[in-house]
N, C-alpha and C. Protein backbone atom coordinates (compact mmCIF):
# COMPACT_ATOMS: atom_id res chain seq x y z
N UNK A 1 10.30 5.11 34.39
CA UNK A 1 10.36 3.73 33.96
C UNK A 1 9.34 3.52 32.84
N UNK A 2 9.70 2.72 31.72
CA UNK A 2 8.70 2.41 30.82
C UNK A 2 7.65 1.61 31.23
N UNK A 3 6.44 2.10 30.54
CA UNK A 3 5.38 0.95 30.66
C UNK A 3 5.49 -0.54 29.12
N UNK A 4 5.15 -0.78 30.62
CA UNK A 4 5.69 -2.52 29.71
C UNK A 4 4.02 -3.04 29.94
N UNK A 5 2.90 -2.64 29.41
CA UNK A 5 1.89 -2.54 28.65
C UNK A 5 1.78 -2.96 27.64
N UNK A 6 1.03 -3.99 27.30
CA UNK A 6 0.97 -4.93 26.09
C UNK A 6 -0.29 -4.17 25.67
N UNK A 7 -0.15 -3.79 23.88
CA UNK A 7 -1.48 -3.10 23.32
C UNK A 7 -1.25 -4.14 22.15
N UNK A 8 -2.53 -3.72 21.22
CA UNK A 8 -2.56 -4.66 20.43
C UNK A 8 -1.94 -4.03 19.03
N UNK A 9 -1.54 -2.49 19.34
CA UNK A 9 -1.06 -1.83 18.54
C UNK A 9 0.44 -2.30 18.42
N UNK A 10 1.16 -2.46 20.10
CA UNK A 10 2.74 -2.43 19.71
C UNK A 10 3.31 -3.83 19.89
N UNK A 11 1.98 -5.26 19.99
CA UNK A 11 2.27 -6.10 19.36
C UNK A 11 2.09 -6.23 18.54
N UNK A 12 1.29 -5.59 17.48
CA UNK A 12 1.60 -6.05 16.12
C UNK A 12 2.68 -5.71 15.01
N UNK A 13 2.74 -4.26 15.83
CA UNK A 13 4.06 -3.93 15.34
C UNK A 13 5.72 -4.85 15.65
N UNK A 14 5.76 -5.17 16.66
CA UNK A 14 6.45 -6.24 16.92
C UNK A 14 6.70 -7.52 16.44
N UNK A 15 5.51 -7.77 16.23
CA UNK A 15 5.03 -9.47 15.44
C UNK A 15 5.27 -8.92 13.43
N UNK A 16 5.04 -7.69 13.31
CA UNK A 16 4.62 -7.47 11.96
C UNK A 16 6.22 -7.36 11.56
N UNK A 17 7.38 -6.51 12.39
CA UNK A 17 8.61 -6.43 11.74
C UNK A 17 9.52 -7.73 11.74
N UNK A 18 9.20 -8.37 12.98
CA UNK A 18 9.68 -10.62 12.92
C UNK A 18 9.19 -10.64 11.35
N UNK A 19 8.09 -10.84 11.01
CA UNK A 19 7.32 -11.71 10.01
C UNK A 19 7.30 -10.94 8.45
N UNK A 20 7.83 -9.54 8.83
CA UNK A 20 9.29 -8.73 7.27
C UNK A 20 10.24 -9.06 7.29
N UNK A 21 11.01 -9.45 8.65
CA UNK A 21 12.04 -10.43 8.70
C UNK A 21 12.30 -12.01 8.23
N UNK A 22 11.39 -12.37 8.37
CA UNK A 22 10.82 -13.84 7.99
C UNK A 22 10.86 -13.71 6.29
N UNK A 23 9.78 -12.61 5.84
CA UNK A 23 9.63 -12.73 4.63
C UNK A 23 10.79 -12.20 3.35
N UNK A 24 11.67 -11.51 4.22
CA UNK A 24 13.14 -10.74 3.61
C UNK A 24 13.89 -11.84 3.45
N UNK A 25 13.91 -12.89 5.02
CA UNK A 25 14.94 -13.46 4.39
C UNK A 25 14.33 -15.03 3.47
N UNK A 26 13.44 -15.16 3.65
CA UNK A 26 13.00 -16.04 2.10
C UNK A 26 13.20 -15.54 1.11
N UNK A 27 13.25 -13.93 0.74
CA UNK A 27 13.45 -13.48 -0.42
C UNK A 27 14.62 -13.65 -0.81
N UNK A 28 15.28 -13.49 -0.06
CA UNK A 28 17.37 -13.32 -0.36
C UNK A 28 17.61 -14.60 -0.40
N UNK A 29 17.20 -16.00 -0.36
CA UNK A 29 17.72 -17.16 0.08
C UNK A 29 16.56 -17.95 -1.59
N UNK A 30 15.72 -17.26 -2.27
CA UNK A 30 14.93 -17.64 -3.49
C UNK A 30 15.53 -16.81 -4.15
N UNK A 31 16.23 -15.53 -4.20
CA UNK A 31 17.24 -14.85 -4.83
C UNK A 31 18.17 -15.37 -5.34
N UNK A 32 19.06 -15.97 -3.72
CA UNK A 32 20.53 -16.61 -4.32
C UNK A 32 20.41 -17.52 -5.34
N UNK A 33 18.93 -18.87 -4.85
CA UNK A 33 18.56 -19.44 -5.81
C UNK A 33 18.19 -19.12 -7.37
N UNK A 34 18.13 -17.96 -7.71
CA UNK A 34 17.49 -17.50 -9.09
C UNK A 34 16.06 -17.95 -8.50
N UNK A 35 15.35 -17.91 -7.60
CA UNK A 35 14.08 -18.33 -7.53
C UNK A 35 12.87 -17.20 -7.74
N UNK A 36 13.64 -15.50 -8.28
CA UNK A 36 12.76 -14.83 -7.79
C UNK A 36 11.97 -14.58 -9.06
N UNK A 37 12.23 -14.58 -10.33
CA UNK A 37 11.42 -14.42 -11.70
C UNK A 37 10.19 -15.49 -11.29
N UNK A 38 10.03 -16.18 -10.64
CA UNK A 38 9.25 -17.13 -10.51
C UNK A 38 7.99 -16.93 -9.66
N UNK A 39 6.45 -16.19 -9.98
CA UNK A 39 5.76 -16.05 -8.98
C UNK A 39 5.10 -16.90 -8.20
N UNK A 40 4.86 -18.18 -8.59
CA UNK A 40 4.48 -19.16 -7.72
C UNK A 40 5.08 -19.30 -6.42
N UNK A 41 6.21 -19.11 -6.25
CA UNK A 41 7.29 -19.28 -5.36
C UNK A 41 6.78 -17.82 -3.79
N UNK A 42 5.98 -16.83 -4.23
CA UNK A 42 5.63 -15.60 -3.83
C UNK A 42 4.82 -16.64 -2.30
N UNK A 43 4.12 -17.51 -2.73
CA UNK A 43 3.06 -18.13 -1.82
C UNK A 43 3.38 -18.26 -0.50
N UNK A 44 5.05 -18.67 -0.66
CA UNK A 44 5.49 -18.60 0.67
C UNK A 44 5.72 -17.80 1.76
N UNK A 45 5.24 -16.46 0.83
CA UNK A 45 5.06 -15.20 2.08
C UNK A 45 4.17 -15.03 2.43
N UNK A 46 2.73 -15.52 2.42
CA UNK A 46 1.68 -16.26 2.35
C UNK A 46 1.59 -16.97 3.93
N UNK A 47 2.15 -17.63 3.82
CA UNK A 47 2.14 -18.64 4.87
C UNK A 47 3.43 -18.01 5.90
N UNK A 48 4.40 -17.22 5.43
CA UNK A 48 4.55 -16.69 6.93
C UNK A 48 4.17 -15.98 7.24
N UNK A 49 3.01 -15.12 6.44
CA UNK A 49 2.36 -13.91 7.18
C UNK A 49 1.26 -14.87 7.95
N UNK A 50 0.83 -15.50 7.66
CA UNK A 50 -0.21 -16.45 8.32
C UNK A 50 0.76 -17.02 9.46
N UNK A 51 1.96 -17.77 10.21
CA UNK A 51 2.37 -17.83 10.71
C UNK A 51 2.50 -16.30 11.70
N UNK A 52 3.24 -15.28 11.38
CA UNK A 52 3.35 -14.49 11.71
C UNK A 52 1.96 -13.76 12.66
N UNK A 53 0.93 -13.88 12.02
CA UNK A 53 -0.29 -13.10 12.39
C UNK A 53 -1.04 -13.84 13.89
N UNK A 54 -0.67 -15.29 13.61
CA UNK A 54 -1.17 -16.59 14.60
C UNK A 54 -0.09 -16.23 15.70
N UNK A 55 0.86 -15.94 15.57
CA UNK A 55 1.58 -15.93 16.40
C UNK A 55 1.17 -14.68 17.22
N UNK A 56 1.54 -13.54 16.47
CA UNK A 56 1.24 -12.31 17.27
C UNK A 56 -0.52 -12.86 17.89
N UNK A 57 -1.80 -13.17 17.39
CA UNK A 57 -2.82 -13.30 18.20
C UNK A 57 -2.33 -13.84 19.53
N UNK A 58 -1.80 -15.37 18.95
CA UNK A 58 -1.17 -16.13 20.34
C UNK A 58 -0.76 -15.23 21.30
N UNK A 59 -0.04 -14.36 21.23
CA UNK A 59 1.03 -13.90 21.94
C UNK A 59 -0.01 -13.06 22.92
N UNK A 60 -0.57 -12.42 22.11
CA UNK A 60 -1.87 -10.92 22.63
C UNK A 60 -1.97 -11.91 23.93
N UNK A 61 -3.40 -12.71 23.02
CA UNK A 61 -4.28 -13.50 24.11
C UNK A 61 -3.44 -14.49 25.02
N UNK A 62 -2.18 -15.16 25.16
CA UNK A 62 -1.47 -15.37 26.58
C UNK A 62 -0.93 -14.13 27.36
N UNK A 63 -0.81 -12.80 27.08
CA UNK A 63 -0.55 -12.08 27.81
C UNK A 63 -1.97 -11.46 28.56
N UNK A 64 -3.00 -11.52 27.98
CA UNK A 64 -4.31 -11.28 28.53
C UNK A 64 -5.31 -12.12 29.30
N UNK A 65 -4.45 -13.61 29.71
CA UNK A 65 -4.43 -14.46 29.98
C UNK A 65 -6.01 -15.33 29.94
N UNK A 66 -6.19 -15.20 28.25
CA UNK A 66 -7.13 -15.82 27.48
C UNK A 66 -8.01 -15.16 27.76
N UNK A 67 -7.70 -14.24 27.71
CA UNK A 67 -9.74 -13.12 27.47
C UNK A 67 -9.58 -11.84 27.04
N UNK A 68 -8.98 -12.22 25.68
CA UNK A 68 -8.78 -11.30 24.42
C UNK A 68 -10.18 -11.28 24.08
N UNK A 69 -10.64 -9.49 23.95
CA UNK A 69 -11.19 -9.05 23.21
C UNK A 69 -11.34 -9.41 21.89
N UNK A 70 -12.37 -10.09 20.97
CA UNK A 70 -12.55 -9.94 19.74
C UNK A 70 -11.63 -8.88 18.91
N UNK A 71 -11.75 -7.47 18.96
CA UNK A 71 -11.46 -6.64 18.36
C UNK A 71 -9.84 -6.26 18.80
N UNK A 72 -9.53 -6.49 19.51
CA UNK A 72 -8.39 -6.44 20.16
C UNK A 72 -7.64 -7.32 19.24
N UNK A 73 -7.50 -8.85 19.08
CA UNK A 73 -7.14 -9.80 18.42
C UNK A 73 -7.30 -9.51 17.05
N UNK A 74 -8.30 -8.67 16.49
CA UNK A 74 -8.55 -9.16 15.16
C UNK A 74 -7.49 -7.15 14.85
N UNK A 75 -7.42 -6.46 15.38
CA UNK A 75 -6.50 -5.86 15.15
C UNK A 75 -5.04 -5.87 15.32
N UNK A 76 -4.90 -6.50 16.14
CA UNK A 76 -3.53 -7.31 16.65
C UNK A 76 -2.84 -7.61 15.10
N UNK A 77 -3.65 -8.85 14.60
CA UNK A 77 -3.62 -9.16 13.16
C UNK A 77 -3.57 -8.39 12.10
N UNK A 78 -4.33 -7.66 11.93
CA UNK A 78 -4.48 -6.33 11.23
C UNK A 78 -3.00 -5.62 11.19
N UNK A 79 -2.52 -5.00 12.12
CA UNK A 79 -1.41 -4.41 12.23
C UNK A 79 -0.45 -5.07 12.14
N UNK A 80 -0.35 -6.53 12.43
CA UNK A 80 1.05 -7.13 12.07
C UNK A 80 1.16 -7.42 10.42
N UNK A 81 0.01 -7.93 10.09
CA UNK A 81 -0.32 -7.76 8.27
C UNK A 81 0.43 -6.36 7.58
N UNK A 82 -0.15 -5.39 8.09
CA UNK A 82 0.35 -3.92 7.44
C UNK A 82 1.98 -3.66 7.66
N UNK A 83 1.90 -3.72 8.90
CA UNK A 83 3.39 -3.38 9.23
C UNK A 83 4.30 -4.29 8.43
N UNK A 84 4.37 -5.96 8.52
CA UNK A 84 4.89 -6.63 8.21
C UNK A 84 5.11 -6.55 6.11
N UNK A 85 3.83 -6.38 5.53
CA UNK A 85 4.06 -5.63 4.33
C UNK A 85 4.52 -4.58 4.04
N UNK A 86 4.33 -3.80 4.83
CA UNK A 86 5.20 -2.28 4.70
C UNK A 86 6.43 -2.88 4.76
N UNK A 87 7.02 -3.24 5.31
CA UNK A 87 8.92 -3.19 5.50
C UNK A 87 9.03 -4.23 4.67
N UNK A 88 8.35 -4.95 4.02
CA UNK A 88 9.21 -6.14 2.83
C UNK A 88 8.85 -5.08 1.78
N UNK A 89 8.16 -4.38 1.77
CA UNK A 89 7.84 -3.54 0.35
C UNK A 89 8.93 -2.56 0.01
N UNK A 90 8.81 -1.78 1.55
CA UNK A 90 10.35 -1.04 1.48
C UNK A 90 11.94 -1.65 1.44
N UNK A 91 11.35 -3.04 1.83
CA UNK A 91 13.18 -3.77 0.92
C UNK A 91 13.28 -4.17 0.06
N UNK A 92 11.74 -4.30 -0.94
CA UNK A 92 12.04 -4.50 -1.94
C UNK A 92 11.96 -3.17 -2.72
N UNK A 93 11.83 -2.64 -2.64
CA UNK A 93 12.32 -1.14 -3.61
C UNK A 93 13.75 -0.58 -3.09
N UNK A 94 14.37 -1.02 -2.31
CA UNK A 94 16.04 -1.18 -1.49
C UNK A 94 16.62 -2.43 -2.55
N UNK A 95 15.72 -3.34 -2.79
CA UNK A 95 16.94 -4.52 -3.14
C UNK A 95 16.67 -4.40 -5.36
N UNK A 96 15.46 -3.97 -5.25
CA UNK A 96 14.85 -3.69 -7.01
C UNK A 96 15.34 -2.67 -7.43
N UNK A 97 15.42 -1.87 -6.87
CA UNK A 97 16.11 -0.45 -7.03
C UNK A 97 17.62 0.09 -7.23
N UNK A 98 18.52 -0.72 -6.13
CA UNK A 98 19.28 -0.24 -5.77
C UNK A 98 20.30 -1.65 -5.50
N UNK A 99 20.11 -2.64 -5.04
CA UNK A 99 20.94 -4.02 -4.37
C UNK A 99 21.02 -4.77 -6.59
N UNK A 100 19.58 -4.92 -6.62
CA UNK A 100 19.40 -5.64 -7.55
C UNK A 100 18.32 -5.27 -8.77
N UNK A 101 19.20 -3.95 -9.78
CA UNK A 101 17.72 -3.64 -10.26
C UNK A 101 17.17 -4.78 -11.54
N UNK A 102 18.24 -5.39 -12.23
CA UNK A 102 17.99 -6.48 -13.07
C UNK A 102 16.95 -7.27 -12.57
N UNK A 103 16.95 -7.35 -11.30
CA UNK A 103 15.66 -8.81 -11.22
C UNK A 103 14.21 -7.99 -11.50
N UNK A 104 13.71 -7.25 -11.78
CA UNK A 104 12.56 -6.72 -12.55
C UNK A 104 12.52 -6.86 -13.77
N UNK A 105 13.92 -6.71 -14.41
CA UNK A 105 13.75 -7.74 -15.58
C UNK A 105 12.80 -9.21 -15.95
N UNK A 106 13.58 -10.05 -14.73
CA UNK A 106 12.82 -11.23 -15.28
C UNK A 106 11.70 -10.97 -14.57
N UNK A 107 11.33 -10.48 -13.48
CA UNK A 107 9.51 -10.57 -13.30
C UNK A 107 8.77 -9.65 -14.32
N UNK A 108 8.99 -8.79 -15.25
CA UNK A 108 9.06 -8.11 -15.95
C UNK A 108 8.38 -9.49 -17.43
N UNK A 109 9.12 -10.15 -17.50
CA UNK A 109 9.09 -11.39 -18.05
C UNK A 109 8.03 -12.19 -17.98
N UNK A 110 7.56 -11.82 -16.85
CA UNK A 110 7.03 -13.00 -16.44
C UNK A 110 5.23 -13.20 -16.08
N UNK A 111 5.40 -11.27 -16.02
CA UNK A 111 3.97 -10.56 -15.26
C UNK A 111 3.69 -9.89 -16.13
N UNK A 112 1.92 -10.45 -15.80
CA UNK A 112 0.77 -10.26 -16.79
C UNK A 112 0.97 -8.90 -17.03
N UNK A 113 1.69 -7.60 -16.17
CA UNK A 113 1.66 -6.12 -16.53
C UNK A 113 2.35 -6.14 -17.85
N UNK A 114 3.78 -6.86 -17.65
CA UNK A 114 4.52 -6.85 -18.82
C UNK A 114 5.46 -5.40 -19.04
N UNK A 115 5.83 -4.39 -19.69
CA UNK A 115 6.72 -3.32 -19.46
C UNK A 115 6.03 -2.56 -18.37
N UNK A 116 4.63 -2.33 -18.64
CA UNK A 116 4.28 -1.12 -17.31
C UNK A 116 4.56 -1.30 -15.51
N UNK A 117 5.17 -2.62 -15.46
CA UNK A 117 5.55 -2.87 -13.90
C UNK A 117 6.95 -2.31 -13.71
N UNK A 118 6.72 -1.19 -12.50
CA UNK A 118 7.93 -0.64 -12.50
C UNK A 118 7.91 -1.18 -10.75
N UNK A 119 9.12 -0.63 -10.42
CA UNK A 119 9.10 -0.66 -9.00
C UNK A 119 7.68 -0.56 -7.99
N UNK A 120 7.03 0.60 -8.39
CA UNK A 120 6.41 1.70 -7.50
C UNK A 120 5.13 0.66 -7.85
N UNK A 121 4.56 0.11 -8.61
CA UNK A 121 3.81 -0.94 -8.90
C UNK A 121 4.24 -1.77 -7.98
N UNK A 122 4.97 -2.75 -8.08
CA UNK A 122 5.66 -3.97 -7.38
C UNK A 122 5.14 -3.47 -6.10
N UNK A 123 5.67 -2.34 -5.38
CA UNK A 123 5.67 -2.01 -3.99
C UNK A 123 4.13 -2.10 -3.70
N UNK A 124 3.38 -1.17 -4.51
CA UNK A 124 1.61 -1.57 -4.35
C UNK A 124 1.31 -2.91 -4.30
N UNK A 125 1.88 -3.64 -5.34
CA UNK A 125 1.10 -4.51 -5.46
C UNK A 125 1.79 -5.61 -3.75
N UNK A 126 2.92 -5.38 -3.44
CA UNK A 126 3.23 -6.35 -2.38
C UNK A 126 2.54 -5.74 -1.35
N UNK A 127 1.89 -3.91 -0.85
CA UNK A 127 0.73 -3.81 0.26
C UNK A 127 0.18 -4.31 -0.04
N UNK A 128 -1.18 -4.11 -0.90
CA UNK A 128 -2.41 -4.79 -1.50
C UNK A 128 -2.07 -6.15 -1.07
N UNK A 129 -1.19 -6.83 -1.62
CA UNK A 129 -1.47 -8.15 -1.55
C UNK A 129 -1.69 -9.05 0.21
N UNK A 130 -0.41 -8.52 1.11
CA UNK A 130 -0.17 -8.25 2.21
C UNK A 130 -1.29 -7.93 2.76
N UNK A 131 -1.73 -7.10 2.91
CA UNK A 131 -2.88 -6.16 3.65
C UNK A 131 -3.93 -7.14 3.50
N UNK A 132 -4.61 -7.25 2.26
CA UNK A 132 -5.68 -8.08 2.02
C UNK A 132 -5.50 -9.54 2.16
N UNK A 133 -4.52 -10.15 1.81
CA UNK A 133 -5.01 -11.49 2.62
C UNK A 133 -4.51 -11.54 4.11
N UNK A 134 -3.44 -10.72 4.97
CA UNK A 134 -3.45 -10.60 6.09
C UNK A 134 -5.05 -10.50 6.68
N UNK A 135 -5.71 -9.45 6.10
CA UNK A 135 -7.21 -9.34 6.88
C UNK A 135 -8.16 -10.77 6.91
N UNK A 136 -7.89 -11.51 5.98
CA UNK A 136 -8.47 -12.40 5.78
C UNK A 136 -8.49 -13.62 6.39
N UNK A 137 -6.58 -13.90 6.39
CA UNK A 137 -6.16 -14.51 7.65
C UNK A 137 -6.25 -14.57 9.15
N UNK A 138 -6.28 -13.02 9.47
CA UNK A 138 -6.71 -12.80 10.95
C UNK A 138 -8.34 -12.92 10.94
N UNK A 139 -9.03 -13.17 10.04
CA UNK A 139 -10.71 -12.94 10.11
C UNK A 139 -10.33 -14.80 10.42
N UNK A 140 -10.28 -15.74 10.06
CA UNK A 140 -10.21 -17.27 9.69
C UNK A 140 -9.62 -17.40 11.18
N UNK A 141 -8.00 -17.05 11.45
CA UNK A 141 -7.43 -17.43 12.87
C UNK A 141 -8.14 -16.72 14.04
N UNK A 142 -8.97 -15.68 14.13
CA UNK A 142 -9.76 -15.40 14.96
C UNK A 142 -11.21 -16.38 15.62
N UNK A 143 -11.58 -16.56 14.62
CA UNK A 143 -12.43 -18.01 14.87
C UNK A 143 -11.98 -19.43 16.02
N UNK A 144 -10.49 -19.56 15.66
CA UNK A 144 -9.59 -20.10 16.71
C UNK A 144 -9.36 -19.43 17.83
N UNK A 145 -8.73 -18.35 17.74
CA UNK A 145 -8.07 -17.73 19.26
C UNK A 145 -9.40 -16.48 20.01
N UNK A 146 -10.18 -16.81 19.34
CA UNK A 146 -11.24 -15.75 20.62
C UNK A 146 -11.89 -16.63 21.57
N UNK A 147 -12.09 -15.72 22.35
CA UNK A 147 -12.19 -16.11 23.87
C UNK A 147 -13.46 -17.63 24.07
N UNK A 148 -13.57 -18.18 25.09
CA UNK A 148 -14.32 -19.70 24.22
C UNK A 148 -15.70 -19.11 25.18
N UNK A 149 -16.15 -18.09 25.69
CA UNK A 149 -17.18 -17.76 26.62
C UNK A 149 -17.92 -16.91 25.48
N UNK A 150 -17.09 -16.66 23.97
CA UNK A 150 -17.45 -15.80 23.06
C UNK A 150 -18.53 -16.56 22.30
N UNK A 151 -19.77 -15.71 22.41
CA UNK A 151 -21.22 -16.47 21.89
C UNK A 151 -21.90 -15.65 20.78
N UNK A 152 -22.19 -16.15 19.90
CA UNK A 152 -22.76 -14.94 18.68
C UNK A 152 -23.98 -14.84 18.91
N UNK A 153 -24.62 -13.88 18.76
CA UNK A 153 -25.86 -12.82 18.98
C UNK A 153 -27.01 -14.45 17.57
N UNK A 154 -28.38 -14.52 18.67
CA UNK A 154 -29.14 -15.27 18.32
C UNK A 154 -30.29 -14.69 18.27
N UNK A 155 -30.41 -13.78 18.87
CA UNK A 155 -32.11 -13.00 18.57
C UNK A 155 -31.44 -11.77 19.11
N UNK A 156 -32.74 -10.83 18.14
CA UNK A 156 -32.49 -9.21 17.97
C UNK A 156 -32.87 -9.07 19.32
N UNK A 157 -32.21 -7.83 19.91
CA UNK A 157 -32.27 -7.73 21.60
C UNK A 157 -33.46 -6.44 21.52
């Protein structure tokens, strides 16, 4: 029988492929729109990775029934950030590549790289971007969801 063991590894993986899901299909639905030459419009993956990341903490710390580990939580986050950028990165070198390679055209247009943005760029630049404000996000929503018995160090021991 499987263990049905909650880690903070294979919820985030869980929470991280929802919230590539989340962010895929905003992409295809600012697509249909012609919305995608447009980087302002990017922000909104932004805020579901921030959705996404709150959620997976949530999720950790009610299954641990509120006495999540610090580090536990703040990796929880961590891994749904990565994971969740990994698989929009890999659909977008599926949909830039191969579905739709014209739309690099207009971001092409549009970004400060200008000709040197190729795919393999794009894909960096959507980890990097992903990764790093995911960490940032779970550093901010951690402040919220750690444990409330959690006391910061006041004199050197």
């Amino acid at each position: 029988m499987a263990d049905t063991r909650l880690t903070p590894e294979t919820n985030g993986v869980r929470y991280g492929l929802f919230t590539a899901v989340g962010m895929i299909l905003y992409f295809v639905v600012a697509s249909l729109f012609k919305l995608t030459d447009r980087i302002e419009f990017s922000f909104l993956n932004g805020v579901i990775l921030a959705v996404g990341i709150c959620m997976a903490i949530a999720n950790y710390k009610r299954y641990r029934h509120d006495r999540m580990p610090y580090l536990h939580g703040f990796g929880t986050g961590v891994i749904t950030a990565m994971v969740g950028s990994l698989a929009f990165g890999f659909f977008f070198i599926l949909y830039a590549g191969v579905i739709n390679p014209r739309i690099m055209e207009g971001i092409r247009a549009a970004d400060l790289f200008g000709f040197d943005l190729s795919v393999t760029i794009a894909f960096l630049a959507i980890l990097l971007q992903g990764v790093m404000s995911g960490v940032i996000i779970t550093l901010v929503a951690m402040q919220y969801y750690k444990s409330p018995d959690h006391k910061p160090i006041t004199e050197i021991e």
